[in-house]
N, C-alpha and C. Protein backbone atom coordinates (compact mmCIF):
# COMPACT_ATOMS: atom_id res chain seq x y z
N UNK A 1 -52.35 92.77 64.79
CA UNK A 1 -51.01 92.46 65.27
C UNK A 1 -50.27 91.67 64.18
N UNK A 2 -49.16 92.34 63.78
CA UNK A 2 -48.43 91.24 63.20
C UNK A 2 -47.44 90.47 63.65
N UNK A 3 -46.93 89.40 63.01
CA UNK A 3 -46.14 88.62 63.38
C UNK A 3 -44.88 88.76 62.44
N UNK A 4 -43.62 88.48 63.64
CA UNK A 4 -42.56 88.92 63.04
C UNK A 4 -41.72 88.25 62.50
N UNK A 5 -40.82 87.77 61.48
CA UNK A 5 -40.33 87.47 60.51
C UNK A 5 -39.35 86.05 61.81
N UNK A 6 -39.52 85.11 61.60
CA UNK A 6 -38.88 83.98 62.08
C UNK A 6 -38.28 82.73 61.51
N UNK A 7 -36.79 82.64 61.41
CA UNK A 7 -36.45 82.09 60.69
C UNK A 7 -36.62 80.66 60.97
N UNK A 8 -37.55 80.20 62.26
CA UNK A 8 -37.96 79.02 62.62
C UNK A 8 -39.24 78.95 62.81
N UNK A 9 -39.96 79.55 62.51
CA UNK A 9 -41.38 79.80 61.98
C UNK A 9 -42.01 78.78 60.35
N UNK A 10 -42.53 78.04 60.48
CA UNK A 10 -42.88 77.30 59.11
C UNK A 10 -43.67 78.73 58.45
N UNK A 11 -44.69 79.95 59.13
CA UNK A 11 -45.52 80.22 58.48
C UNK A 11 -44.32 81.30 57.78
N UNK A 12 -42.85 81.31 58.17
CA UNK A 12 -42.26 82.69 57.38
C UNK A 12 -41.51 81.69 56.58
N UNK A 13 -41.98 80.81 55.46
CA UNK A 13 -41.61 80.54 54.64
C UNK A 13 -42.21 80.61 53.52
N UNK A 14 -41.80 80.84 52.16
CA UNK A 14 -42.43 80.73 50.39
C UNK A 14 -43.23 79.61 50.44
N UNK A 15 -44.52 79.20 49.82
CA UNK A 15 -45.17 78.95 49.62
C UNK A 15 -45.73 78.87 48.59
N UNK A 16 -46.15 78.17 47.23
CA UNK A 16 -46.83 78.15 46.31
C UNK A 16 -47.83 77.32 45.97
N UNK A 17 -48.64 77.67 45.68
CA UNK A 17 -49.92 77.02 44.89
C UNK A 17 -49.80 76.17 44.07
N UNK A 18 -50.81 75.03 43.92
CA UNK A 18 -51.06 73.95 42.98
C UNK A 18 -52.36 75.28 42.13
N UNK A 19 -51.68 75.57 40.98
CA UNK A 19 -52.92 76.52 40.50
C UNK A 19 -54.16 75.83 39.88
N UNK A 20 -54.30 74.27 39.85
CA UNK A 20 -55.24 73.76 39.61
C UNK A 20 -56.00 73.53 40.22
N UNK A 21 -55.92 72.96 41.95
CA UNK A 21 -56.97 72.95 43.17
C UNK A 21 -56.97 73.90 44.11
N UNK A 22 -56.01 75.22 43.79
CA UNK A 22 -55.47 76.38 44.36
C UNK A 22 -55.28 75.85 46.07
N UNK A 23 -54.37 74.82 46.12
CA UNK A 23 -54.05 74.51 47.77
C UNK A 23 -52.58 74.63 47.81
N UNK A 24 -51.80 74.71 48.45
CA UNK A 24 -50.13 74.76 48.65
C UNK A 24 -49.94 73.05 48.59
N UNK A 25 -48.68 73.54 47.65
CA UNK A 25 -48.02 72.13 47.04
C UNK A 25 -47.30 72.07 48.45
N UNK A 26 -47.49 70.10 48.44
CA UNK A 26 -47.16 69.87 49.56
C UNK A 26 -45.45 70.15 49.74
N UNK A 27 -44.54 70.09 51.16
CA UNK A 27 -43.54 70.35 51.20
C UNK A 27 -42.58 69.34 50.50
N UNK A 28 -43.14 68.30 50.28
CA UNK A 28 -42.10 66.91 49.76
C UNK A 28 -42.07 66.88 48.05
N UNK A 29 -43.13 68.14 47.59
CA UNK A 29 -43.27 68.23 46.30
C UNK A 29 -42.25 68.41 44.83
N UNK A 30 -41.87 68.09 44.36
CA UNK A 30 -40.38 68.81 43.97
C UNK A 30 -40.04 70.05 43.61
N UNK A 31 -41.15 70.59 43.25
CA UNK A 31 -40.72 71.89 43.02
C UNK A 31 -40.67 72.65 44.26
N UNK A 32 -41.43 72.43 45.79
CA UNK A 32 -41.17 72.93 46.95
C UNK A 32 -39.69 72.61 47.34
N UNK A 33 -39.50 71.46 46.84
CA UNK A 33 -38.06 71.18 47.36
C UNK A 33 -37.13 72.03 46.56
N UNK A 34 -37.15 72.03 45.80
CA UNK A 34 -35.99 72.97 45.13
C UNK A 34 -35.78 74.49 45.78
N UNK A 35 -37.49 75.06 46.27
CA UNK A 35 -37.63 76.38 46.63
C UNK A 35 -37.26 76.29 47.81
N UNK A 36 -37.45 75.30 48.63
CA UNK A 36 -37.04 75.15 50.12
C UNK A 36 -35.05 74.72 50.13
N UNK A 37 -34.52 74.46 49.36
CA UNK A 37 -33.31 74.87 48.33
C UNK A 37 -32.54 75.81 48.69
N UNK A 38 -33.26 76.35 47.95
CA UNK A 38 -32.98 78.08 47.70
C UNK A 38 -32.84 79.12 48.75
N UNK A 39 -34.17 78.89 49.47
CA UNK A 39 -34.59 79.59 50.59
C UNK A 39 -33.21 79.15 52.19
N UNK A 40 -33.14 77.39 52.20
CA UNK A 40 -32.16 77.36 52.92
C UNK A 40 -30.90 77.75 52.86
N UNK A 41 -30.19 77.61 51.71
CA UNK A 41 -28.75 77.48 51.32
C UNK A 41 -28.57 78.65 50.51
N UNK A 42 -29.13 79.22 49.71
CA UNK A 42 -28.87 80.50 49.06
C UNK A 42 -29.55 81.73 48.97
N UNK A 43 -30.31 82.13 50.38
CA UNK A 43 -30.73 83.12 50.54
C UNK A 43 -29.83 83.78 52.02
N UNK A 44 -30.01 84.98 52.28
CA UNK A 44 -29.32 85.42 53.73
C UNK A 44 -30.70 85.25 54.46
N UNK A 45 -30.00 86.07 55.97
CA UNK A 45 -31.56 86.47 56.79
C UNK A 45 -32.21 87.76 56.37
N UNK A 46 -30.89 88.53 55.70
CA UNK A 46 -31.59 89.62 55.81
C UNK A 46 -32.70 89.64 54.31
N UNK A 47 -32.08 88.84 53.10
CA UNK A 47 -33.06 88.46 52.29
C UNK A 47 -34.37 87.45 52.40
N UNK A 48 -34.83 86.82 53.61
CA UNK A 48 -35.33 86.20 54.10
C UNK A 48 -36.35 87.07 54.67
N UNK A 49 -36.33 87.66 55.25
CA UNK A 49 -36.96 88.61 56.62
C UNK A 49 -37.17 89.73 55.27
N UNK A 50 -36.60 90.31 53.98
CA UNK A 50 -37.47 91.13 53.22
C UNK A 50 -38.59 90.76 52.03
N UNK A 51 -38.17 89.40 52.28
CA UNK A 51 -39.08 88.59 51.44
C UNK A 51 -40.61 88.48 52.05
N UNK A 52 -40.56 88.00 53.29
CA UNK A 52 -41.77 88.17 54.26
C UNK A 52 -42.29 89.27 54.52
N UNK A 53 -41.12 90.12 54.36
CA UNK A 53 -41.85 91.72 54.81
C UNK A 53 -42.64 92.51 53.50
N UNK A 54 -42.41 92.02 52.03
CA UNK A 54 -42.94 92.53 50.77
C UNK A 54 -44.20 91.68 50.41
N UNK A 55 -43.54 89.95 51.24
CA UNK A 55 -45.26 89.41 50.44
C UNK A 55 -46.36 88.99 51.64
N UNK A 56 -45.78 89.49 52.72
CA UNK A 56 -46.86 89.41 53.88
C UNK A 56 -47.45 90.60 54.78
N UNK A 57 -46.11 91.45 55.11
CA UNK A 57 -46.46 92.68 55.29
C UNK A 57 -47.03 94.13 54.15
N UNK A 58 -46.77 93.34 53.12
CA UNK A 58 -47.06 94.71 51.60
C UNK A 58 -45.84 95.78 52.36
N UNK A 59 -44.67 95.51 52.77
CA UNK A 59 -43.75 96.28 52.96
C UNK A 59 -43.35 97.37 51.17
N UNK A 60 -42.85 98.48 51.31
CA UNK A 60 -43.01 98.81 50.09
C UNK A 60 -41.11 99.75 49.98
N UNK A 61 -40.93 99.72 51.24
CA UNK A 61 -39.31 100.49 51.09
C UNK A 61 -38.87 99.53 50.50
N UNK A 62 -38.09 100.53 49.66
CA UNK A 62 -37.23 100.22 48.29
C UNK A 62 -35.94 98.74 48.96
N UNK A 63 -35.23 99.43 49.26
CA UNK A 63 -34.04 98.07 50.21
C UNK A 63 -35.03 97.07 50.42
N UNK A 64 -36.23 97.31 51.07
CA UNK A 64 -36.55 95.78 51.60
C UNK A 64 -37.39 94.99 50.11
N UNK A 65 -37.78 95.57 49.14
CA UNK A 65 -38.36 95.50 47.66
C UNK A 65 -36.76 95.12 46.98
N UNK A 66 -36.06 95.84 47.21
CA UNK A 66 -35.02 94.87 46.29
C UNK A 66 -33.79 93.42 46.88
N UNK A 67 -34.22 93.02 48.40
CA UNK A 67 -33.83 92.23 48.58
C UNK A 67 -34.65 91.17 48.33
N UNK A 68 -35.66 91.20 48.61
CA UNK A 68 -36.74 90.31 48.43
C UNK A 68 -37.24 89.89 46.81
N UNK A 69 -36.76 90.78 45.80
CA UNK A 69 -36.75 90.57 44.49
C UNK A 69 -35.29 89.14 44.07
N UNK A 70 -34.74 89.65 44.51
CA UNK A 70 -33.08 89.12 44.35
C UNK A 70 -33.57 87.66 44.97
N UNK A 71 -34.74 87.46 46.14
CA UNK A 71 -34.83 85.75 46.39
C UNK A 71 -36.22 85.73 45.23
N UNK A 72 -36.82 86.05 44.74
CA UNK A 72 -38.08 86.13 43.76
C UNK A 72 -37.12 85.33 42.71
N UNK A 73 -36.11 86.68 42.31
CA UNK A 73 -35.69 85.75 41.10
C UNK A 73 -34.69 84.55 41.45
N UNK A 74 -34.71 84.24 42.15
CA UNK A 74 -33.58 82.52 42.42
C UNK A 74 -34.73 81.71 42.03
N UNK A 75 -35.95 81.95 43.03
CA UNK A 75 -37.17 80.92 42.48
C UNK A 75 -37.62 80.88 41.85
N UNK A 76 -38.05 82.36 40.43
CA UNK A 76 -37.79 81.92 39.28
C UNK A 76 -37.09 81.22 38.41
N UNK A 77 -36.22 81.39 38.76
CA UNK A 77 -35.17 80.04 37.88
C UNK A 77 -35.10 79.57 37.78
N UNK A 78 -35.89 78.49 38.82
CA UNK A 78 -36.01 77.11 39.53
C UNK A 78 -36.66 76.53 38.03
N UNK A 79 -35.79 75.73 37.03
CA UNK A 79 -35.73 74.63 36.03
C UNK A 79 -37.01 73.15 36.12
């Protein structure tokens, strides 16, 4: 069963690794903060909901692969 994309859901949010003890940097971390940033204020729902659907579902349609790229690269950018 999966679970469906909730924009009040903690688990349908980005997430990254401390790649040194491989655990998720905590939320108060700064670089979470910047991504939690991004994710609030400059992403849509509908880029939100294809972001979850490419890195949780392995969704693979093209529209939902290029909205979900378009929030990839904001958090790349992240300085």
């Amino acid at each position: 069963m999966t679970h469906e994309f909730c924009d009040h859901c903690e688990g349908c949010r980005p997430a990254l690794l401390d790649l040194t003890t491989g655990q998720p940097l905590p939320a108060d971390s700064p670089l979470m903060l910047k991504v939690n940033q991004i994710w609030n204020h400059q992403t849509t729902y509908a880029e939100r909901k294809a972001f979850i659907d490419v890195t949780v579902h392995n969704s693979r349609d093209a529209e939902t692969v290029r909205l979900a790229r378009a929030v990839i690269e904001r958090i790349e950018g992240i300085t």
